[in-house]
Protein backbone atom coordinates (compact mmCIF):
# COMPACT_ATOMS: atom_id res chain seq x y z
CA UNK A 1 -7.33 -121.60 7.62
CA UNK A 2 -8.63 -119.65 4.63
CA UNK A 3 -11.38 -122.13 3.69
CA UNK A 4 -12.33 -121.79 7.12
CA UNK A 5 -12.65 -118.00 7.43
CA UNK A 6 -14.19 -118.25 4.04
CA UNK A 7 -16.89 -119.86 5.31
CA UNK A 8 -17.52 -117.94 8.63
CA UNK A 9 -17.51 -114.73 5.98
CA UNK A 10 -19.87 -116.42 3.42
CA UNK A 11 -22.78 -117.80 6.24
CA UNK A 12 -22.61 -114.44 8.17
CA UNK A 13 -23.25 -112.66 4.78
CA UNK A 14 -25.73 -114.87 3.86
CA UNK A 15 -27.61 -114.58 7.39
CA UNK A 16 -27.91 -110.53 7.55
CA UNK A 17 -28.46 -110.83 3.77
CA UNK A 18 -31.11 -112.36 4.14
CA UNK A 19 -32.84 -111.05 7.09
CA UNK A 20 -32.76 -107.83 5.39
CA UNK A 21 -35.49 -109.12 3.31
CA UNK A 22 -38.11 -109.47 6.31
CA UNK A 23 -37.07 -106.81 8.02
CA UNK A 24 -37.19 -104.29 4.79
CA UNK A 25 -41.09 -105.79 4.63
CA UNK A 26 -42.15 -104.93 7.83
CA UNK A 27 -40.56 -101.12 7.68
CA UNK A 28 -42.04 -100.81 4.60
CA UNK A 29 -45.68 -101.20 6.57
CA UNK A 30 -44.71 -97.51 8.20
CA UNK A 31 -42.09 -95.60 5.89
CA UNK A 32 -42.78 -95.58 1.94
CA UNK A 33 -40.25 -97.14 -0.12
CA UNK A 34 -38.33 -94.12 -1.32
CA UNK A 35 -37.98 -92.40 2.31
CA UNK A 36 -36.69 -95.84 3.38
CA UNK A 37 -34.08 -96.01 0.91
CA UNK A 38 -33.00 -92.32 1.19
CA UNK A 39 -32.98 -92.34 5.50
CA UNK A 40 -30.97 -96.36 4.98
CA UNK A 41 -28.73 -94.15 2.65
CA UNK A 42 -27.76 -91.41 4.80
CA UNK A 43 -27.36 -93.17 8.15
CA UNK A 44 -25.57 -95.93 6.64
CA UNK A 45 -23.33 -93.47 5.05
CA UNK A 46 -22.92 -91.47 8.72
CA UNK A 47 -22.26 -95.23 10.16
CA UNK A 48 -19.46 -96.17 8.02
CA UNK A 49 -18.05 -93.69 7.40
CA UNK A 50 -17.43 -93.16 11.23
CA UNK A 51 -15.98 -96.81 10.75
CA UNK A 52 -13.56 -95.78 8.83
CA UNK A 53 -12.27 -92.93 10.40
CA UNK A 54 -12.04 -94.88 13.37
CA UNK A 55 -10.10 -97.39 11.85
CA UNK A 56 -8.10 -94.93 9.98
CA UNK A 57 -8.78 -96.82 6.12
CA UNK A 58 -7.22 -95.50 3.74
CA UNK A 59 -9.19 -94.13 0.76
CA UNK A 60 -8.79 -95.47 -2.82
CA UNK A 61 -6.09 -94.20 -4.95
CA UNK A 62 -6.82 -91.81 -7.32
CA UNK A 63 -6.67 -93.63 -10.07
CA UNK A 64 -9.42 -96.12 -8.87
CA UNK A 65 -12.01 -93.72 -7.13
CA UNK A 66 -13.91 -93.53 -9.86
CA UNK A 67 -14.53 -96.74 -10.72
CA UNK A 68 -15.34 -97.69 -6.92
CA UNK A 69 -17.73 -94.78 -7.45
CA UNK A 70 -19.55 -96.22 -9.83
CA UNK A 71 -19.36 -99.92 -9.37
CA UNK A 72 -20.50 -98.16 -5.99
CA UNK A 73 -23.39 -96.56 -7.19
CA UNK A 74 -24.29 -99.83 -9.18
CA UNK A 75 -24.09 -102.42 -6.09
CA UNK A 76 -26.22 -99.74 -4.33
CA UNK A 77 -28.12 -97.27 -6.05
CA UNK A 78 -29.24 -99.06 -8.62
CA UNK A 79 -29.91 -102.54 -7.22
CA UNK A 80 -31.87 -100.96 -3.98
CA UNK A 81 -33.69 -97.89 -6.14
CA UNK A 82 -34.65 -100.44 -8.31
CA UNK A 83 -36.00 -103.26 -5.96
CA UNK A 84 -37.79 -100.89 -4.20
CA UNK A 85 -39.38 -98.81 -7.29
CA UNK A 86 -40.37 -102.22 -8.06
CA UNK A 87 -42.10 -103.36 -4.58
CA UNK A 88 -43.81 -99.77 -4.99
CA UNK A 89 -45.24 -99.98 -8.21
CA UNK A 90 -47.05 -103.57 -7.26
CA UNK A 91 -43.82 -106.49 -7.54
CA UNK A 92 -43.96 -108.40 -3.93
CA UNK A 93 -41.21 -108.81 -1.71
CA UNK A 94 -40.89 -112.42 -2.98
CA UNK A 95 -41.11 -111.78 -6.70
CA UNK A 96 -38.54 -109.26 -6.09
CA UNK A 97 -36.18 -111.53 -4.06
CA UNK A 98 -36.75 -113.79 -6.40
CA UNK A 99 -34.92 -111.35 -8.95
CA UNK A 100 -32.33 -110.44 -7.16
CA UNK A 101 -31.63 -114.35 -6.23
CA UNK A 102 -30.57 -114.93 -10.18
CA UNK A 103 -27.75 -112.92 -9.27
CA UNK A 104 -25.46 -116.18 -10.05
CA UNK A 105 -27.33 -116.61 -13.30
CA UNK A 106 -27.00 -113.15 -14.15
CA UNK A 107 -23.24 -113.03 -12.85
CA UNK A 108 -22.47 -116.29 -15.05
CA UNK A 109 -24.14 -115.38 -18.35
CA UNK A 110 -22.08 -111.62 -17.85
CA UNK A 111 -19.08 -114.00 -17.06
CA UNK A 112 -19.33 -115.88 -20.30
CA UNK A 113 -20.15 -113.08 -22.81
CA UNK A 114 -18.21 -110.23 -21.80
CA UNK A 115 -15.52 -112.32 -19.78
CA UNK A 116 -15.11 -115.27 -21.22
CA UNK A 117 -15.23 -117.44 -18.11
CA UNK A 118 -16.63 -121.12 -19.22
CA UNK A 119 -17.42 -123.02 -16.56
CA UNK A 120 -16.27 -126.25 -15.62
CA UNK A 121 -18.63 -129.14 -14.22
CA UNK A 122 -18.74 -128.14 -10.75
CA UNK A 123 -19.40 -124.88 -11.72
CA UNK A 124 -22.31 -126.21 -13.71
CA UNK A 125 -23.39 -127.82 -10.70
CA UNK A 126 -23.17 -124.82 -8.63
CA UNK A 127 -25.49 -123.04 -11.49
CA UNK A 128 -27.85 -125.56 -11.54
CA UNK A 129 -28.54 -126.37 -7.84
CA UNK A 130 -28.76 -122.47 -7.65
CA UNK A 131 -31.27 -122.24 -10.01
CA UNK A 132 -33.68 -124.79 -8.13
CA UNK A 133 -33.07 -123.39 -5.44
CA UNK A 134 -34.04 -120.13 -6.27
CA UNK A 135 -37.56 -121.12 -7.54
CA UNK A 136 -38.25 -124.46 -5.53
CA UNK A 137 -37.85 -121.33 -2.38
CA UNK A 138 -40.12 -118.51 -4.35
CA UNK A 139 -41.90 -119.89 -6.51
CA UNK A 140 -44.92 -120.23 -3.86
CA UNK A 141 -44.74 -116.37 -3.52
CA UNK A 142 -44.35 -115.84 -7.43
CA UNK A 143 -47.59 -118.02 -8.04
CA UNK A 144 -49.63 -116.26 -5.58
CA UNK A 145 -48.93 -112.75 -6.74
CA UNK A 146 -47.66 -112.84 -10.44
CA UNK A 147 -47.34 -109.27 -10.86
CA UNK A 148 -45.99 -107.59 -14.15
CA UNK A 149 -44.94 -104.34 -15.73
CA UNK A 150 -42.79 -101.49 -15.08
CA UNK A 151 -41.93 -102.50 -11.65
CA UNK A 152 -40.20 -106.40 -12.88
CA UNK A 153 -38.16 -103.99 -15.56
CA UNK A 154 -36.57 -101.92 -12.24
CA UNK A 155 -36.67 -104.76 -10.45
CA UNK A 156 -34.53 -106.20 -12.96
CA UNK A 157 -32.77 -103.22 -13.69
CA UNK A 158 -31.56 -103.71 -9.80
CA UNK A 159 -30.24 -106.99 -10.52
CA UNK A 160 -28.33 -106.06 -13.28
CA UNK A 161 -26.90 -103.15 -10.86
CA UNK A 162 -25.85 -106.06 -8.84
CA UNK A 163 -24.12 -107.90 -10.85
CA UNK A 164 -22.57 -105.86 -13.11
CA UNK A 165 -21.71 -103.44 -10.02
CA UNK A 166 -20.03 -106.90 -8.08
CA UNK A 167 -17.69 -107.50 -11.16
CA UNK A 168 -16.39 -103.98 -11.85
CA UNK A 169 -15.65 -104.11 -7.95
CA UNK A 170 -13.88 -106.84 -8.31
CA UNK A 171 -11.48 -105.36 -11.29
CA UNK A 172 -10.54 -102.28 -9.49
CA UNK A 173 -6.95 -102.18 -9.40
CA UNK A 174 -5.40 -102.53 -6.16
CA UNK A 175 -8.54 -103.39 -4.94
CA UNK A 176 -10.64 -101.94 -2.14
CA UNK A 177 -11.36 -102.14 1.54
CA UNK A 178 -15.23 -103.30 1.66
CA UNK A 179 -16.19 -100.57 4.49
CA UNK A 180 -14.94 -98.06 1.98
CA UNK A 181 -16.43 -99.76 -0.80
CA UNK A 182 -20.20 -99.83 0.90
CA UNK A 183 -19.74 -96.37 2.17
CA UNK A 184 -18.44 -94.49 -1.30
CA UNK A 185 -21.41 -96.85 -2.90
CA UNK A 186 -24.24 -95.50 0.18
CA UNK A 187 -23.31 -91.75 -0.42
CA UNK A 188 -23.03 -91.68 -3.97
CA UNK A 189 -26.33 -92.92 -4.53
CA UNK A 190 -28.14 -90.13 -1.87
CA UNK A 191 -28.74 -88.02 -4.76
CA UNK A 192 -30.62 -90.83 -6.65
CA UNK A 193 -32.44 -91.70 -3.59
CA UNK A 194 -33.07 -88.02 -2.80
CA UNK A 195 -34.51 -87.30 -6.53
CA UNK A 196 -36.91 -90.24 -6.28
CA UNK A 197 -38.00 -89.41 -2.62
CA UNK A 198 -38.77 -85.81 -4.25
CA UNK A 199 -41.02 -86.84 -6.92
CA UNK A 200 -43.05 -89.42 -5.41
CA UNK A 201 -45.56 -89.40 -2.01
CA UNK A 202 -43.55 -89.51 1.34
CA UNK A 203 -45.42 -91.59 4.02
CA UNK A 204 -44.48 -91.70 7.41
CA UNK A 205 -46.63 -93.69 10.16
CA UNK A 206 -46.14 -94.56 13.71
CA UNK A 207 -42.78 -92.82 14.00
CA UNK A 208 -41.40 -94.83 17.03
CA UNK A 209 -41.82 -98.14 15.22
CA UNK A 210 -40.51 -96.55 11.85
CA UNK A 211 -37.49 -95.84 13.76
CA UNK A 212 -36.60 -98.76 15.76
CA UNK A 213 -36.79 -101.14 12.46
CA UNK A 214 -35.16 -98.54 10.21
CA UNK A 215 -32.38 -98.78 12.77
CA UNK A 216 -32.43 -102.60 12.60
CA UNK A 217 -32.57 -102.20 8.42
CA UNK A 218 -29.71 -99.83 8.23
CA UNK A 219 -27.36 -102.10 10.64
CA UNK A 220 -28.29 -105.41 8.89
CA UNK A 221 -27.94 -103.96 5.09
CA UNK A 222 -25.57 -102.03 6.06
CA UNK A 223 -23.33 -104.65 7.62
CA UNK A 224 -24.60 -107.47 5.38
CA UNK A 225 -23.57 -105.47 1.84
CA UNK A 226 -20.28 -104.88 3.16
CA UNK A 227 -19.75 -108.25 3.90
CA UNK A 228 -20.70 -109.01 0.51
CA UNK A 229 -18.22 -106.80 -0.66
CA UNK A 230 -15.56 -108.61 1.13
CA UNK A 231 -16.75 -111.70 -0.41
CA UNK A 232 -16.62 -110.31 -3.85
CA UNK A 233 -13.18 -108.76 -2.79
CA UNK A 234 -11.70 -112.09 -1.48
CA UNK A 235 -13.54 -114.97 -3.26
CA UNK A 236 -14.25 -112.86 -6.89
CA UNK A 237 -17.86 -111.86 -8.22
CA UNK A 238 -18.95 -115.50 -9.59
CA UNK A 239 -18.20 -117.29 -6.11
CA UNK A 240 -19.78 -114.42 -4.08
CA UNK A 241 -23.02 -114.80 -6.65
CA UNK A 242 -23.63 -118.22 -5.59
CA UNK A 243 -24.56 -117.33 -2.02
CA UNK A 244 -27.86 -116.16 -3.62
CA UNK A 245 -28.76 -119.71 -3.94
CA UNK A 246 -29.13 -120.10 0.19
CA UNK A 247 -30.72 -116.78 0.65
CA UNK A 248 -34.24 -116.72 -0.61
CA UNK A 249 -34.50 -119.94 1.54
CA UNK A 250 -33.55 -118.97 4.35
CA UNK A 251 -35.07 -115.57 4.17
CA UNK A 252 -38.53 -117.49 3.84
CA UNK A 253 -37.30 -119.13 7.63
CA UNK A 254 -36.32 -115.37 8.62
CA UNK A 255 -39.93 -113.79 7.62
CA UNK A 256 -42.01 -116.42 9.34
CA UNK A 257 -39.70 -116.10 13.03
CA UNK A 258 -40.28 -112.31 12.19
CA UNK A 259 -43.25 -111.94 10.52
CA UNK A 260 -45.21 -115.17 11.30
CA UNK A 261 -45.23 -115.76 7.21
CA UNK A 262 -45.58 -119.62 6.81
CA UNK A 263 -43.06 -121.17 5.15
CA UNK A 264 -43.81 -123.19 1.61
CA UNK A 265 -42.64 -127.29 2.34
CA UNK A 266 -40.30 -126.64 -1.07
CA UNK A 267 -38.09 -124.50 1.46
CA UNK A 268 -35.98 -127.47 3.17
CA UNK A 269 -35.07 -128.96 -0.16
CA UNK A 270 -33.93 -124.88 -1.50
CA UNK A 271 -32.21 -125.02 1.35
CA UNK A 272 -30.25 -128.25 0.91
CA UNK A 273 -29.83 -127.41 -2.94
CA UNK A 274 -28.38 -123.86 -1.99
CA UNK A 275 -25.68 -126.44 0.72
CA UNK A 276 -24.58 -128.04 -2.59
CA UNK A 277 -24.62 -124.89 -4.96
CA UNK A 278 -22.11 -123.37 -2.33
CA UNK A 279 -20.09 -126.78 -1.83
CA UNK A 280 -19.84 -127.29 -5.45
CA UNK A 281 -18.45 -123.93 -6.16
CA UNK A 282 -15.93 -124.53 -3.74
CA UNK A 283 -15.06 -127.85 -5.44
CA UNK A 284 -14.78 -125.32 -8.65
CA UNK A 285 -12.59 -122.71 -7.22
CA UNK A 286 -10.02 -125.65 -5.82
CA UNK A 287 -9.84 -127.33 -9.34
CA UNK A 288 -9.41 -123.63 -11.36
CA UNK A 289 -12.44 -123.30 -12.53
CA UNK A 290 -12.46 -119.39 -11.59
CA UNK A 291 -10.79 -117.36 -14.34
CA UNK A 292 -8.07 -115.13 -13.74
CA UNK A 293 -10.04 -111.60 -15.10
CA UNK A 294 -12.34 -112.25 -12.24
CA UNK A 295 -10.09 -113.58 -9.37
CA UNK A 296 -7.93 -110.40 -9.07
CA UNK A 297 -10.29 -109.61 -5.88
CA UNK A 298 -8.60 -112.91 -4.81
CA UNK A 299 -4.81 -111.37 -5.01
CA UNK A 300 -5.18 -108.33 -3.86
């Protein structure tokens, strides 16, 4: 029963995951990036937190507020500031998935340094089939516009928001519902979002359009990252990483339904490596290969 609801939680996150990514292009065509991220902020924020007072959640515990803040502020702020700093200052949409995607590499190697989680052979094979994945599903995109500079550092600087955001949210004591979680992260971060709205060009075209797909943006991320939350909550940071290996694929199915983008022939095989990245994972979660300091999410 919980494999099962495991794996209705990890292929709806991976779904609004990644449509976010072809949706997020085509808004981008009538808001610029900063107003985006500062309107997603705020009405995600008014969304859930109505949520939770609906549902009556209770609120972290003193002790661990501030670290929800700001592994909060990470998971948001920082990874969505710095993706779309990035797509502003010339990175693509697929360069900068393609970023983000290594968030299993980049979850691992942070593992295994500052952690001390060693993998085990499935988890090597999760890794791996990530990996190819990742770049047999973007490396089309990354060829075709191979762009450099200040915009791969934020870009990158978002990843590492990610990652590092995902495993302090997973070490919060007691834990913490993933509404809550998403909301404290969306709200913390308007400040950020406001100061970089403030100091760069607003743009605003075709406001009817603008609005109908920022609503569509702000329920997808807005569900989606919460989602991922639970996953990190429930399943730890390393096994929610690996999901990343499914969603740059299937993202590139998502933006040519949406957007009419074709999609490269390496796509099918990213999408049958990302299958086995996820199934070997689960092999490596049944035979211990997740370490205790990052499977508290797991017990709580």
């Amino acid at each position: 029963m919980k494999q099962h609801a495991d794996s209705t939680l990890s292929v709806t996150t991976v779904i609004l995951y990644a449509s976010g990514y072809p949706f997020g292009a085509l808004t981008l065509g009538y808001l610029s990036p900063f107003l985006l991220i500062l309107l997603r902020f705020a009405l995600s924020a008014i969304l859930l937190w109505a949520v939770v007072a609906f549902r009556r959640t209770p609120m972290p515990r003193a002790g661990s507020l501030a670290p929800c803040v700001v592994a909060g502020v990470l998971v948001q702020g920082v990874q969505f500031l710095g993706l779309y700093w990035g797509m502003s200052h010339g990175v693509s949409p697929g360069i900068a998935a393609l970023v983000i995607a290594m968030n299993p590499v980049a979850t691992a190697i942070i593992g295994r340094f500052f952690l001390g989680h060693r993998e085990d052979v499935w988890g090597l094979v999760a890794l791996a089939a990530a990996v190819a994945g990742i770049l047999l599903a973007t490396l089309p995109t990354v060829l075709a516009d191979p762009a450099i500079g200040i915009g791969i550092v934020t870009t990158l600087m978002g990843l590492a928001g990610l990652s590092v955001g995902s495993i302090l949210q997973s070490r919060i004591r007691g834990g913490v519902d993933p509404i809550v979680f998403t909301a404290i992260g969306v709200t913390a971060s308007l400040p950020l979002a406001a100061v970089a709205c403030l100091t760069t060009d607003a743009r605003l075209e075709h406001p009817l359009r603008a609005g109908l797909l920022l609503a569509v943006v702000v329920v997808v991320s807005a569900v989606g990252t919460t989602l991922y939350a639970a996953c990190v909550r429930r399943m730890g940071p390393r096994t929610a990483a690996i999901l990343f290996a499914v969603i740059p694929a299937l993202a590139s199915v998502f933006a040519w339904a949406i957007n009419d983008d074709p999609i490269a022939g390496p796509t099918f095989i990213a999408l049958l490596l990302g299958a086995l990245a996820c199934t070997a994972q689960a092999r490596s979660r049944r035979s211990g290969g997740q370490p205790r300091a990052m499977s508290m999410a797991t017990d709580a």
